[in-house]
N, C-alpha and C. Protein backbone atom coordinates (compact mmCIF):
# COMPACT_ATOMS: atom_id res chain seq x y z
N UNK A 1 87.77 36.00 -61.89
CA UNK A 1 87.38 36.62 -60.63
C UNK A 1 88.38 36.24 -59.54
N UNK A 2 88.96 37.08 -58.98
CA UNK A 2 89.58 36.92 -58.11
C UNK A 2 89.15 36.49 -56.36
N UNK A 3 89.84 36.04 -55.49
CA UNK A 3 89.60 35.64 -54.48
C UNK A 3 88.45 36.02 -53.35
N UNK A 4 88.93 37.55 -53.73
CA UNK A 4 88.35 38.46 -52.68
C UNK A 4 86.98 39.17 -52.96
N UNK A 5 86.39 38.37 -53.67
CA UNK A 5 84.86 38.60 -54.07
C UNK A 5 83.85 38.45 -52.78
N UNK A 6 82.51 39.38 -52.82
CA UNK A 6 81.97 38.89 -51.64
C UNK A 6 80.78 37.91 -52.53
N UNK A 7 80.36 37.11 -52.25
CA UNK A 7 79.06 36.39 -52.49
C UNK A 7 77.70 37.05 -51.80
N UNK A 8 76.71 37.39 -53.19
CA UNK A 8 75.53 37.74 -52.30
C UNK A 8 74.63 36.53 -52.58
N UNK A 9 74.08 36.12 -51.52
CA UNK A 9 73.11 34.70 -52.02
C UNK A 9 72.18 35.46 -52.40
N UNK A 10 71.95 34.81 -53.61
CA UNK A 10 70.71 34.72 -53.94
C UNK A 10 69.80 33.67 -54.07
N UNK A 11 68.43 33.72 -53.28
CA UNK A 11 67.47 32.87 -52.99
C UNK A 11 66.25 32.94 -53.42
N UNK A 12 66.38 34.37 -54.00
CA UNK A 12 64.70 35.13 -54.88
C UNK A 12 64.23 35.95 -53.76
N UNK A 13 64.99 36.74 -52.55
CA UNK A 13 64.50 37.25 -51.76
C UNK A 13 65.53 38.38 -51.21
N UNK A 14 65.33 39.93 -51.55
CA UNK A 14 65.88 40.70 -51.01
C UNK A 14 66.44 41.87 -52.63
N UNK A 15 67.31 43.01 -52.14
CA UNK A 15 67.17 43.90 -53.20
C UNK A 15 68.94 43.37 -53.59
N UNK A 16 68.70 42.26 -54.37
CA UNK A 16 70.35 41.94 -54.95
C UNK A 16 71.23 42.92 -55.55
N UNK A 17 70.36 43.21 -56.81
CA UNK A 17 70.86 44.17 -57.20
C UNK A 17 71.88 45.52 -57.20
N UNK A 18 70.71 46.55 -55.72
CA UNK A 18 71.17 47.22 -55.56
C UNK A 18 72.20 47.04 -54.56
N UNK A 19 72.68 46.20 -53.85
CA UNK A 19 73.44 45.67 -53.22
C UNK A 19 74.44 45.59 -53.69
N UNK A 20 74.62 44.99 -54.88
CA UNK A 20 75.68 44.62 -55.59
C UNK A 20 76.09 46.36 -56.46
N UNK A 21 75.40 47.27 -56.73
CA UNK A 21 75.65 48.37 -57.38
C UNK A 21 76.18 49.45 -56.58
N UNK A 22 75.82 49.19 -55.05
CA UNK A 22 76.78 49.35 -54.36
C UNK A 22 78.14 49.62 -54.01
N UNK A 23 78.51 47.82 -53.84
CA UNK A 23 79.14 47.24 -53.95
C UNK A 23 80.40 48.03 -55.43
N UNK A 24 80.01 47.70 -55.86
CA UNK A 24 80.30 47.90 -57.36
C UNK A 24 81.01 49.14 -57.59
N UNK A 25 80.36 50.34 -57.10
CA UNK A 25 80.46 51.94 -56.43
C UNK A 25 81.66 51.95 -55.96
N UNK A 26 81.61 51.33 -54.81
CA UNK A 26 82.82 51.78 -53.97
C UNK A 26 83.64 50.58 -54.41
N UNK A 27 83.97 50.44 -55.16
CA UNK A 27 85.42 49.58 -56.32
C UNK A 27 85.55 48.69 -55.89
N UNK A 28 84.66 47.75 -55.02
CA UNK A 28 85.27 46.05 -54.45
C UNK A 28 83.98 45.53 -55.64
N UNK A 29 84.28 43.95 -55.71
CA UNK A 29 84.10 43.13 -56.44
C UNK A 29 82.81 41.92 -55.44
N UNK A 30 81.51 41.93 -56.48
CA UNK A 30 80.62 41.04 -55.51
C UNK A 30 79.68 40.15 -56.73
N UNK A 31 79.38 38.98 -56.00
CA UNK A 31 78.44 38.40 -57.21
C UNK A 31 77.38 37.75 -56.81
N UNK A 32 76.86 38.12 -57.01
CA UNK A 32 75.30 37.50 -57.33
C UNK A 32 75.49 36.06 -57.34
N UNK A 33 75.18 35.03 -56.72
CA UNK A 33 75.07 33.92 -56.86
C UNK A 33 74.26 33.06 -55.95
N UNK A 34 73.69 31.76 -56.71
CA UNK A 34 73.20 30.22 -55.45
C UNK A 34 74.37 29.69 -55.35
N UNK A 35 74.98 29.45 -56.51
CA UNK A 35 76.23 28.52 -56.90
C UNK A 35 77.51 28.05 -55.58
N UNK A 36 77.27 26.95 -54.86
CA UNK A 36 78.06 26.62 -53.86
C UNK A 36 79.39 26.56 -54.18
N UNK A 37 79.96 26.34 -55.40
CA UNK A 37 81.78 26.17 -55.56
C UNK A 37 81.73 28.17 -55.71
N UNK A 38 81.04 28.92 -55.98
CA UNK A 38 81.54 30.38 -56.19
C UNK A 38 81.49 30.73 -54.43
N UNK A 39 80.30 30.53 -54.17
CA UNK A 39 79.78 31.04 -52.47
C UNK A 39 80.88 30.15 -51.50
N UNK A 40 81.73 29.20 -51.66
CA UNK A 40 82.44 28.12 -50.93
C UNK A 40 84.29 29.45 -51.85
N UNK A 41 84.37 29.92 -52.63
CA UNK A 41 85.35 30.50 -52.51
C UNK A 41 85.31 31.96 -52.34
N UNK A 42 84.55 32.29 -51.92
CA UNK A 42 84.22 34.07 -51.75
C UNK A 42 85.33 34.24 -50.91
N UNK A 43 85.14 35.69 -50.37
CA UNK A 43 86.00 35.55 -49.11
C UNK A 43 85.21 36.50 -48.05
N UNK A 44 83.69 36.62 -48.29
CA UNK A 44 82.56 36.95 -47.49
C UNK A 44 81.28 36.79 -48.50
N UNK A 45 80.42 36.91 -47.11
CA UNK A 45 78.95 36.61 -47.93
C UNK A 45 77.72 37.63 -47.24
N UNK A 46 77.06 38.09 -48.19
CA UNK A 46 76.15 38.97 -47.65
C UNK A 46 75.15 38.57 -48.20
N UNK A 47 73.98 38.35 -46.80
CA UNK A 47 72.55 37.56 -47.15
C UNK A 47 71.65 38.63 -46.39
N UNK A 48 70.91 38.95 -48.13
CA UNK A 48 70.02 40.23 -48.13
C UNK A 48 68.42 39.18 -47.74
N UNK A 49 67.57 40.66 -47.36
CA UNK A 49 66.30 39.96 -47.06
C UNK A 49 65.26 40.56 -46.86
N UNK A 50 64.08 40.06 -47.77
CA UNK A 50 62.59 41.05 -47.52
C UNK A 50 61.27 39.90 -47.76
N UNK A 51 60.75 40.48 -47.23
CA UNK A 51 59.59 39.16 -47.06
C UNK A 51 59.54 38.59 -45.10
N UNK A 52 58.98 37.51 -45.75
CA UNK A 52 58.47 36.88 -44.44
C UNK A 52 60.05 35.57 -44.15
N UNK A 53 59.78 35.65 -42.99
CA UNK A 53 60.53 34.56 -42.11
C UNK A 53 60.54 33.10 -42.73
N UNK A 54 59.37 32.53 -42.24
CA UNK A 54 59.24 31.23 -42.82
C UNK A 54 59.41 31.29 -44.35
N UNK A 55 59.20 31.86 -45.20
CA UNK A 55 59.00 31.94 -46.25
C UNK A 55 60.55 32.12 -46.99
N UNK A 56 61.62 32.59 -46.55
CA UNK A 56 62.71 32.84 -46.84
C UNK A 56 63.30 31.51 -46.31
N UNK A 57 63.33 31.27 -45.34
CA UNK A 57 63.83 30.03 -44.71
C UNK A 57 63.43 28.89 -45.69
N UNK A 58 62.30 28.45 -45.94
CA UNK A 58 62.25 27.23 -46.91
C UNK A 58 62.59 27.63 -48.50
N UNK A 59 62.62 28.74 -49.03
CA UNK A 59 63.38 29.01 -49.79
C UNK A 59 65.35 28.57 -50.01
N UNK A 60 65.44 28.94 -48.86
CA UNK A 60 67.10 28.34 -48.75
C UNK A 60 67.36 26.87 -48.18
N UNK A 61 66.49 26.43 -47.60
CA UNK A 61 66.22 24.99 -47.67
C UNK A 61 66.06 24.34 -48.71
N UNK A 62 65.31 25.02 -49.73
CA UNK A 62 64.85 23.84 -50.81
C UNK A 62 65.65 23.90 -51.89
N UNK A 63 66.87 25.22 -51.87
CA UNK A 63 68.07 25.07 -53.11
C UNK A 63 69.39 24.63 -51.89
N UNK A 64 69.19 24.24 -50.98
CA UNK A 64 70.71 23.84 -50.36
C UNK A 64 71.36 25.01 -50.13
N UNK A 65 70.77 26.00 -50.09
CA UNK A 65 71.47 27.41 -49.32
C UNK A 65 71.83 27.66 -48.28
N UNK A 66 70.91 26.77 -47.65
CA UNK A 66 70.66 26.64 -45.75
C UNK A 66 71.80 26.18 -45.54
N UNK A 67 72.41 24.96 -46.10
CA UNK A 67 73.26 24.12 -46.08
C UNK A 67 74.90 25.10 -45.80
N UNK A 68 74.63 25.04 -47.53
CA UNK A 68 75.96 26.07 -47.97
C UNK A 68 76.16 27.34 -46.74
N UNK A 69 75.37 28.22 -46.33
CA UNK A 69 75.73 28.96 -45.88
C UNK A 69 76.25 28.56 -44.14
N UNK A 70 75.60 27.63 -43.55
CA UNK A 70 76.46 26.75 -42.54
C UNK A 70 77.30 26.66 -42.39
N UNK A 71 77.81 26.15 -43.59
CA UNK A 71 79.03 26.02 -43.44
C UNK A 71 80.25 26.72 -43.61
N UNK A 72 79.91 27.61 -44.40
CA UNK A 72 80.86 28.61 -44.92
C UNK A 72 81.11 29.62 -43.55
N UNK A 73 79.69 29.58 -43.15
CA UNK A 73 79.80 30.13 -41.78
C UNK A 73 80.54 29.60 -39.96
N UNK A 74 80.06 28.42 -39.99
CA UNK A 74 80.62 27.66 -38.74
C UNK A 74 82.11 26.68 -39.08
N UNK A 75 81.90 26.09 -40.01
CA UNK A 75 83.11 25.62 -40.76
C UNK A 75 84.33 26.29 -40.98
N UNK A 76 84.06 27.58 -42.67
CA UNK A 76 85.01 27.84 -42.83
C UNK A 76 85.66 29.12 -42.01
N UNK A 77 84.37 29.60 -41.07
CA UNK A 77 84.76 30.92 -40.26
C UNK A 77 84.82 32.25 -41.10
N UNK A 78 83.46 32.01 -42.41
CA UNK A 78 83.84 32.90 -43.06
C UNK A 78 82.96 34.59 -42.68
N UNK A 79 83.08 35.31 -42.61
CA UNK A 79 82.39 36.78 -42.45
C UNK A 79 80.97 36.44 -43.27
N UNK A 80 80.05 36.78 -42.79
CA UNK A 80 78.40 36.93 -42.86
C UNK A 80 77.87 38.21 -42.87
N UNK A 81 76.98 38.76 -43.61
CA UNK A 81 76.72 40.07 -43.19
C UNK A 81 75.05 39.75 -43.99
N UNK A 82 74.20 39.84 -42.40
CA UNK A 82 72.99 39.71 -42.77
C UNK A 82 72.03 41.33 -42.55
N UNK A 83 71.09 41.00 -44.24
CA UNK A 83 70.39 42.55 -44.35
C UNK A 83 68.89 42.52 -43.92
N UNK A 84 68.30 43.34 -42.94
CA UNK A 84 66.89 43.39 -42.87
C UNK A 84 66.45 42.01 -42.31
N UNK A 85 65.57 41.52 -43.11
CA UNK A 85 65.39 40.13 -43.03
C UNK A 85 66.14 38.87 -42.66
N UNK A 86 67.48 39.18 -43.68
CA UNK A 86 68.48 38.52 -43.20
C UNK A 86 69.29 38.46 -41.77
N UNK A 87 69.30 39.41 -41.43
CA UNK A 87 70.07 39.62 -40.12
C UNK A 87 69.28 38.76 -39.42
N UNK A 88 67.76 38.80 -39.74
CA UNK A 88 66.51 37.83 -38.36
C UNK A 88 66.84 36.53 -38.80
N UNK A 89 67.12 36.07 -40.00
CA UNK A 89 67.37 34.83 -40.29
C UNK A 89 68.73 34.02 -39.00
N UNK A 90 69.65 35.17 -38.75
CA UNK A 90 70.48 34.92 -38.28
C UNK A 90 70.94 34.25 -36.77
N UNK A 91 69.30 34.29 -36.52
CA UNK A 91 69.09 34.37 -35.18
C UNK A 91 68.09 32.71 -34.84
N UNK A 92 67.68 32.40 -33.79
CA UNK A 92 67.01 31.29 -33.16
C UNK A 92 65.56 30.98 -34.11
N UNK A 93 65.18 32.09 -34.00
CA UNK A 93 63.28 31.90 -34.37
C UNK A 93 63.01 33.53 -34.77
N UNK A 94 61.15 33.82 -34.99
CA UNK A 94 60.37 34.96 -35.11
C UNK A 94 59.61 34.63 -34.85
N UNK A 95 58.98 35.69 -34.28
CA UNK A 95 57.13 35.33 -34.19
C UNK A 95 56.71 35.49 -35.26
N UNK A 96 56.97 36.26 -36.49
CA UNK A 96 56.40 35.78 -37.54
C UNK A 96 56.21 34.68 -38.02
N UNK A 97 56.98 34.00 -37.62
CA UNK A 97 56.90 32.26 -38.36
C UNK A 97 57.05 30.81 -37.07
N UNK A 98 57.08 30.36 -38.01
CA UNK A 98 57.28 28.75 -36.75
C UNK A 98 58.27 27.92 -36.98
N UNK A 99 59.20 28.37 -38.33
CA UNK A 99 60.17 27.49 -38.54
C UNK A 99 61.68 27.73 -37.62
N UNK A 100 62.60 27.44 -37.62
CA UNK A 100 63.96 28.10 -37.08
C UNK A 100 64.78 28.47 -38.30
N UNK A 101 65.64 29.87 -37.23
CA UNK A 101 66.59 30.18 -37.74
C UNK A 101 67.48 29.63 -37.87
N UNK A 102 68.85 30.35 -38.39
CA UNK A 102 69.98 29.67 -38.61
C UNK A 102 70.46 29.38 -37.35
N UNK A 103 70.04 29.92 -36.19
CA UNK A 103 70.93 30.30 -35.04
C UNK A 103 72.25 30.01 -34.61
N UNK A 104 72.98 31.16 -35.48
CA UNK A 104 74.65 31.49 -35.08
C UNK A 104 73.80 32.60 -33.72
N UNK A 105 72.88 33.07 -33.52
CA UNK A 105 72.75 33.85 -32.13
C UNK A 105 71.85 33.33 -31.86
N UNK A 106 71.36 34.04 -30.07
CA UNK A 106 70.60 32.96 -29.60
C UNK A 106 69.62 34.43 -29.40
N UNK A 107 68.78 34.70 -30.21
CA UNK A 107 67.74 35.41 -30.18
C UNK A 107 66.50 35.14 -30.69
N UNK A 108 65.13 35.75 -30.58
CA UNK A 108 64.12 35.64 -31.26
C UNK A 108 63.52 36.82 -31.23
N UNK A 109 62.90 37.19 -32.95
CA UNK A 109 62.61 38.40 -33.54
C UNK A 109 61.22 38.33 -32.86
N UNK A 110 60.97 39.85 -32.18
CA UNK A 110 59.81 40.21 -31.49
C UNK A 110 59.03 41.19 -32.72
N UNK A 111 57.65 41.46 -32.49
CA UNK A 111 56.35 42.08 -33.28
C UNK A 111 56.54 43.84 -32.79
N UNK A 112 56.77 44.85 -33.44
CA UNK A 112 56.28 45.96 -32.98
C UNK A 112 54.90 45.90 -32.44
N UNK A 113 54.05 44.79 -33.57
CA UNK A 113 52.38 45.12 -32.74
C UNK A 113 52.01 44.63 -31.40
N UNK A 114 53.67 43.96 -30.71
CA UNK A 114 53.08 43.46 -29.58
C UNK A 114 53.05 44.22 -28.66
N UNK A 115 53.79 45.70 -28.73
CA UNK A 115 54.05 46.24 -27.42
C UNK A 115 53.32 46.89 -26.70
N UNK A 116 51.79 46.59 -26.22
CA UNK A 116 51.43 46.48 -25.50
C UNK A 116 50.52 48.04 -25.75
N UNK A 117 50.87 48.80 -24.60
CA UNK A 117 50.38 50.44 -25.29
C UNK A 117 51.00 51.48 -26.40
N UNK A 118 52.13 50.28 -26.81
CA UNK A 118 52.46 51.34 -27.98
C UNK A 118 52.34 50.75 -29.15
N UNK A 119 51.35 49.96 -28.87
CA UNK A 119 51.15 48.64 -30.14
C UNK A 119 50.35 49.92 -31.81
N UNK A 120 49.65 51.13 -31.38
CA UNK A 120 49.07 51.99 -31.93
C UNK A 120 50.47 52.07 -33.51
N UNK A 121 51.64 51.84 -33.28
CA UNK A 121 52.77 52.29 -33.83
C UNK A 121 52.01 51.81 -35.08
N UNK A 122 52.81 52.38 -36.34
CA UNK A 122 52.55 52.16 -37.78
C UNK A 122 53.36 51.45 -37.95
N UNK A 123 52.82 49.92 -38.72
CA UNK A 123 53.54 48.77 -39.01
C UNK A 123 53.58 48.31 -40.07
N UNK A 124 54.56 48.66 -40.80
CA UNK A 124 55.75 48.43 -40.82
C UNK A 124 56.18 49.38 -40.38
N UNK A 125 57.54 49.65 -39.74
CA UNK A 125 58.48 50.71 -39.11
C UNK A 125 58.90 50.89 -40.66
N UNK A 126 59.32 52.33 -41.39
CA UNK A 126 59.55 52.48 -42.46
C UNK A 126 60.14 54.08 -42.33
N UNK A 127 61.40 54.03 -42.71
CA UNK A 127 61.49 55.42 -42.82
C UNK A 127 63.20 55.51 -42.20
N UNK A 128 63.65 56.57 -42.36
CA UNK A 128 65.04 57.20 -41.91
C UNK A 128 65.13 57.63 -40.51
N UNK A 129 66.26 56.78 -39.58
CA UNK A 129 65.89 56.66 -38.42
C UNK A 129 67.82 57.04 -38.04
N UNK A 130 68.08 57.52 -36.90
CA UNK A 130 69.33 58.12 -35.84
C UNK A 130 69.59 56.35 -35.55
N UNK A 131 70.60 56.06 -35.32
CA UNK A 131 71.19 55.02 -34.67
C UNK A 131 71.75 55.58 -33.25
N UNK A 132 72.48 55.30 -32.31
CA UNK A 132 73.28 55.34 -31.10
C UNK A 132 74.43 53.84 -31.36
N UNK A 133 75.56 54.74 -31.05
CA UNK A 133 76.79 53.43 -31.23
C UNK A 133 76.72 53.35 -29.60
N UNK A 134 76.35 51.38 -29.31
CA UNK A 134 76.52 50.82 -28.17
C UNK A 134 78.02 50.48 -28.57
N UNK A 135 78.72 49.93 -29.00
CA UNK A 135 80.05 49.20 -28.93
C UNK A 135 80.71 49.70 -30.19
N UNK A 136 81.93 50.39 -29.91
CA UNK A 136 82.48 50.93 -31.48
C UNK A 136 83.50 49.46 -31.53
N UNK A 137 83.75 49.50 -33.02
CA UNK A 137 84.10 48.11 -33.25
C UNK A 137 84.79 48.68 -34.68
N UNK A 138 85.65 47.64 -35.85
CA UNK A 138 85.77 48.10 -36.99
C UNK A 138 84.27 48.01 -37.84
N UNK A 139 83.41 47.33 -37.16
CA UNK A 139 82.04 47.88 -38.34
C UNK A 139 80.84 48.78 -37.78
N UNK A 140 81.47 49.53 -36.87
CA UNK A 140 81.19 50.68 -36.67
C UNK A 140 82.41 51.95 -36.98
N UNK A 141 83.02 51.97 -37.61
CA UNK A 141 83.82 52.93 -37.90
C UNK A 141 83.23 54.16 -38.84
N UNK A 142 83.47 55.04 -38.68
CA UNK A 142 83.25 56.36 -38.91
C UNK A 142 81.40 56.40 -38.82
N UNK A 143 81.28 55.47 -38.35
CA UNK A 143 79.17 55.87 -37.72
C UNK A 143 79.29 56.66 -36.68
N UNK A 144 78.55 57.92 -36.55
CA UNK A 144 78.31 58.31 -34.93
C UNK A 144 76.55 58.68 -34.63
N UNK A 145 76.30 59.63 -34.10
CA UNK A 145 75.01 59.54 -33.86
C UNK A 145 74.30 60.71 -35.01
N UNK A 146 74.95 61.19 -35.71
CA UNK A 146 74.78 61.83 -36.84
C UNK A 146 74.23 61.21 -37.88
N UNK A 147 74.99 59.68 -37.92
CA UNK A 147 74.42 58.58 -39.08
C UNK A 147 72.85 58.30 -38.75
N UNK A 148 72.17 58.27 -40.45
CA UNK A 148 71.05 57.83 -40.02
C UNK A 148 70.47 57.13 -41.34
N UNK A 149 70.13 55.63 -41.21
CA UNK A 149 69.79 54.37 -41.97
C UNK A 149 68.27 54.36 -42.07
N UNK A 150 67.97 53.77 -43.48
CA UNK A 150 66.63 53.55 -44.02
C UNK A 150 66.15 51.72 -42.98
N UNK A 151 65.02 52.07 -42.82
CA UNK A 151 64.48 51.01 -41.78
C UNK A 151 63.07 50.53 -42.75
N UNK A 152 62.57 49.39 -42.67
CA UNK A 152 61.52 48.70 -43.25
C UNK A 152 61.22 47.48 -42.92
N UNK A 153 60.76 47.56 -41.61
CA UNK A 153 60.48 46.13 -40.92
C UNK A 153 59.25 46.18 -39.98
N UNK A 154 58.98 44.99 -39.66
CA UNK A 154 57.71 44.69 -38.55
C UNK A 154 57.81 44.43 -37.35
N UNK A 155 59.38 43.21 -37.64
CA UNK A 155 59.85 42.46 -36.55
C UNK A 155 61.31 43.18 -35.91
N UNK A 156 61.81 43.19 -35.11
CA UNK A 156 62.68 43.47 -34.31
C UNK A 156 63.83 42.29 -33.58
N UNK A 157 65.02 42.83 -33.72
CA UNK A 157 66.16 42.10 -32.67
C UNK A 157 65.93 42.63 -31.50
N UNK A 158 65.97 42.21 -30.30
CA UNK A 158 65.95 43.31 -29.24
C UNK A 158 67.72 43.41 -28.95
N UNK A 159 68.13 44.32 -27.69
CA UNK A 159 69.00 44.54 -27.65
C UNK A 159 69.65 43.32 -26.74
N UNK A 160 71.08 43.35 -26.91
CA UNK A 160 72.21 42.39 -26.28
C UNK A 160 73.52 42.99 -26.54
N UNK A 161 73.92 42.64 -25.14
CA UNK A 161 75.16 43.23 -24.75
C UNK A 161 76.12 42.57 -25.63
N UNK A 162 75.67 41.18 -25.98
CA UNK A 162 76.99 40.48 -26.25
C UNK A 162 76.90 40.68 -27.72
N UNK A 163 76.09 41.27 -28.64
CA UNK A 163 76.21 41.30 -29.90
C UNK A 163 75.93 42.62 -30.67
N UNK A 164 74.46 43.39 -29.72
CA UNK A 164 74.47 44.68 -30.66
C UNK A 164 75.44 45.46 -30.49
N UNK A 165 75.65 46.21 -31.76
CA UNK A 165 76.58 47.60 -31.37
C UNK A 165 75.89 48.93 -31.69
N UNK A 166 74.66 48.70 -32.42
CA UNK A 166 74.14 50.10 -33.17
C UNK A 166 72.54 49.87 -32.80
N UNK A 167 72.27 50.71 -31.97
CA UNK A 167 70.66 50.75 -31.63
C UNK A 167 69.84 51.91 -32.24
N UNK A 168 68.40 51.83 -32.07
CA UNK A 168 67.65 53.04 -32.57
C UNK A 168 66.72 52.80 -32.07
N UNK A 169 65.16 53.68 -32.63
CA UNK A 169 64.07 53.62 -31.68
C UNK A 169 62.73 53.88 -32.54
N UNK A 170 61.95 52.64 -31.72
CA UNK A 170 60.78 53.12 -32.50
C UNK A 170 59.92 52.35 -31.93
N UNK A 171 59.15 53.05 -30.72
CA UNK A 171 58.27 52.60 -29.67
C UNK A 171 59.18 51.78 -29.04
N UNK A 172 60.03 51.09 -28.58
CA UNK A 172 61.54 50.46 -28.36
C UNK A 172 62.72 50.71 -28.81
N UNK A 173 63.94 50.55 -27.52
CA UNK A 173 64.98 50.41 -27.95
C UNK A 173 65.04 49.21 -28.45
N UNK A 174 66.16 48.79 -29.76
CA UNK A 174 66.30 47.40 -30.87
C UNK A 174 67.31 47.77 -31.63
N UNK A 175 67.87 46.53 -31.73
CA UNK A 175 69.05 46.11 -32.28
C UNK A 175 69.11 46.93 -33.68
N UNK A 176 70.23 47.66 -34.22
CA UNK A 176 70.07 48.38 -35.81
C UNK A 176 71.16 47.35 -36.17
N UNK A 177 71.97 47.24 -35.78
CA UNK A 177 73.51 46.56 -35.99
C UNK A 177 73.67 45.84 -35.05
N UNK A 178 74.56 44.73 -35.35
CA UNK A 178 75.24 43.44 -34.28
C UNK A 178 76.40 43.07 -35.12
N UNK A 179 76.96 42.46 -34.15
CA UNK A 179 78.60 41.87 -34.63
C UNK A 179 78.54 40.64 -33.33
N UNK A 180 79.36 39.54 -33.83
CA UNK A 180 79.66 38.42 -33.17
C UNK A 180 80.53 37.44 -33.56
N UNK A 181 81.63 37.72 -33.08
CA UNK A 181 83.04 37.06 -34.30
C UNK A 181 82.98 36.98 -35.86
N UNK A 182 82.60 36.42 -36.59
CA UNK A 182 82.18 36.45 -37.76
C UNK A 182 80.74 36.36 -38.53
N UNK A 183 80.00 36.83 -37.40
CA UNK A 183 78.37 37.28 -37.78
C UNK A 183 78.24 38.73 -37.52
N UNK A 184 77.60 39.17 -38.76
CA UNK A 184 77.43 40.50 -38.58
C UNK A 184 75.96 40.65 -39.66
N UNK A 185 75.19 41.52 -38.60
CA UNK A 185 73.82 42.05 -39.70
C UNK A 185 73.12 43.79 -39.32
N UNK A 186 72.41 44.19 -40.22
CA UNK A 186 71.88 45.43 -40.01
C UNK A 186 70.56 45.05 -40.36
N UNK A 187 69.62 45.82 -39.20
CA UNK A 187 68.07 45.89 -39.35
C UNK A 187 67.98 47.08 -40.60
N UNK A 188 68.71 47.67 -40.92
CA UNK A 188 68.78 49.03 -42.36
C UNK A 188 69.16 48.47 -43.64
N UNK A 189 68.61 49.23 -44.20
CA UNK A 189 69.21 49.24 -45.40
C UNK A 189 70.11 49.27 -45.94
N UNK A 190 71.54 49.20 -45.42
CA UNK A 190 72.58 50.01 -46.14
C UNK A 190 72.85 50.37 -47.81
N UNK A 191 72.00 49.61 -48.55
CA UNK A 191 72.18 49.56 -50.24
C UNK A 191 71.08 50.96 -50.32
N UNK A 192 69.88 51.21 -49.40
CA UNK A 192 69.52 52.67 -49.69
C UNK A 192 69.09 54.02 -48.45
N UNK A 193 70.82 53.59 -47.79
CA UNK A 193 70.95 54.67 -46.67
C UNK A 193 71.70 55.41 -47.65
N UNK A 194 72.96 55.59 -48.65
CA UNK A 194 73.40 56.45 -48.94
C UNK A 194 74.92 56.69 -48.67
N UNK A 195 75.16 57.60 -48.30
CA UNK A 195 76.57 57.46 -47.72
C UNK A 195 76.87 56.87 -46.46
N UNK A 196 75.96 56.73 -45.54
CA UNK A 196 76.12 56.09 -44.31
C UNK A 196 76.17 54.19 -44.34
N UNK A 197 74.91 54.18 -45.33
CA UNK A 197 75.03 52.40 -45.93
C UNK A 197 76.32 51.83 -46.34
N UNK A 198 76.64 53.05 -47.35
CA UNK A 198 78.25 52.80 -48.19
C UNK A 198 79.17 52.30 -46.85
N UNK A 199 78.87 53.11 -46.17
CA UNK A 199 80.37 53.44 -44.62
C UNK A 199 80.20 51.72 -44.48
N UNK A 200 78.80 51.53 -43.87
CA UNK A 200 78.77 49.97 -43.58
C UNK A 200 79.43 48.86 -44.20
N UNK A 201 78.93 49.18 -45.60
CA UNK A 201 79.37 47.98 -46.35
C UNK A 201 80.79 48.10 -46.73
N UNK A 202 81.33 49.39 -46.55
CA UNK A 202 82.55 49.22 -46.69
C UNK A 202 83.20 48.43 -45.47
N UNK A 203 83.01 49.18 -44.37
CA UNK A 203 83.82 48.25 -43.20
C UNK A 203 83.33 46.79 -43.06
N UNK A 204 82.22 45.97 -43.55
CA UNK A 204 81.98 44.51 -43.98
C UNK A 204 83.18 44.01 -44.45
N UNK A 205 83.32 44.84 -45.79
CA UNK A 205 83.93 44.01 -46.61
C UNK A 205 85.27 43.97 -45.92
N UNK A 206 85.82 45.17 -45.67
CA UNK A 206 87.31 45.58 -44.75
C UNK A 206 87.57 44.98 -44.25
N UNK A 207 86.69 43.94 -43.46
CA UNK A 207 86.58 43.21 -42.17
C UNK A 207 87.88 42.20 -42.49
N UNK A 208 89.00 41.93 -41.77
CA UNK A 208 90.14 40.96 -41.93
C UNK A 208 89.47 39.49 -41.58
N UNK A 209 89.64 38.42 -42.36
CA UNK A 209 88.81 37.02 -42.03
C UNK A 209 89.98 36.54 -41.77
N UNK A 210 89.19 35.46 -40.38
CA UNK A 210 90.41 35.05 -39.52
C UNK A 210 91.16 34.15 -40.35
């Protein structure tokens, strides 16, 4: 295996698989792994995610994932690309849970059921949703407002200047996409948006590491 593999952690949480078949699709090279000497030579890492907050979090706590990915992240400065779940991992806290995030950002995932009079919304948010590009960037390349990503969540990023680039809507404007030097995540699916997911994960991987 060569250098330029991406690492997908695996922790027992998220759709690996199709991620990697993906992957696989559009002719780059990715692996499935916990394994810290494979995930310590990748040359990116994409941390998929479904389930609950706390529940994912002590999962990567209790195999040294938490660890590994730290570092690979603040250390080696390596590219991150967090999915769904993952992307919230990426952040401070959730109200779903009580434990902390990784926090490379300084956010906390808010409840669709909290919003007040539009709390009526169907929860989980689920379904094929329009983005809006706030900040074109290289991992927004060839997205415009035409693109439109599979969504399956409860909790929400809200928006920020300094990190989202791709918003959408659903009883709120919220984060779809963010970028932040070498953190990057999508509230979508990209493994089952289709050709628009592909676009994503291609410009991930594209991404030049400093």
């Amino acid at each position: 295996m060569n250098e330029k593999y991406v690492a997908i952690i695996d922790y027992g949480v998220g759709n690996l698989g199709s991620v990697e078949n993906m992957i696989k699709k559009m002719g780059y090279q990715s692996v499935i792994t916990s394994n810290t000497e494979i995930i310590n030579k990748s040359s990116k890492i994409i941390l998929p995610g479904v389930g609950s907050f706390d529940n994912a979090i002590k999962k990567l706590k209790s195999t040294g994932l938490f660890d590994v990915i730290n570092y690979n992240v603040l250390k080696l400065k390596k590219p991150i690309l967090g999915i769904c779940l993952g992307m919230q991992l990426l952040g401070k806290s959730s109200r779903e849970g009580n434990l902390k995030g990784f926090g490379f950002l300084d956010f906390e995932c808010l409840s669709f059921s909290d919003l007040g009079e539009k709390s009526d919304l169907k929860v989980p948010n689920m379904g094929w949703r329009d983005v809006k590009v706030l900040n074109s960037c290289s991992f927004t390349s060839n997205i415009n407002s035409e693109s439109r990503f599979y969504f399956v969540h409860s909790y929400y990023v809200p928006i920020n200047d300094n990190y989202t680039v791709l918003s959408t809507k659903y009883g709120v404007n919220y984060t779809a996409a963010l970028v932040y030097n070498n953190i990057f995540g999508t509230q979508f699916h990209p493994e089952k948006s289709h050709k628009y997911g592909m676009q994503i994960l291609k410009n991930f991987i594209e991404v030049k590491n400093e």
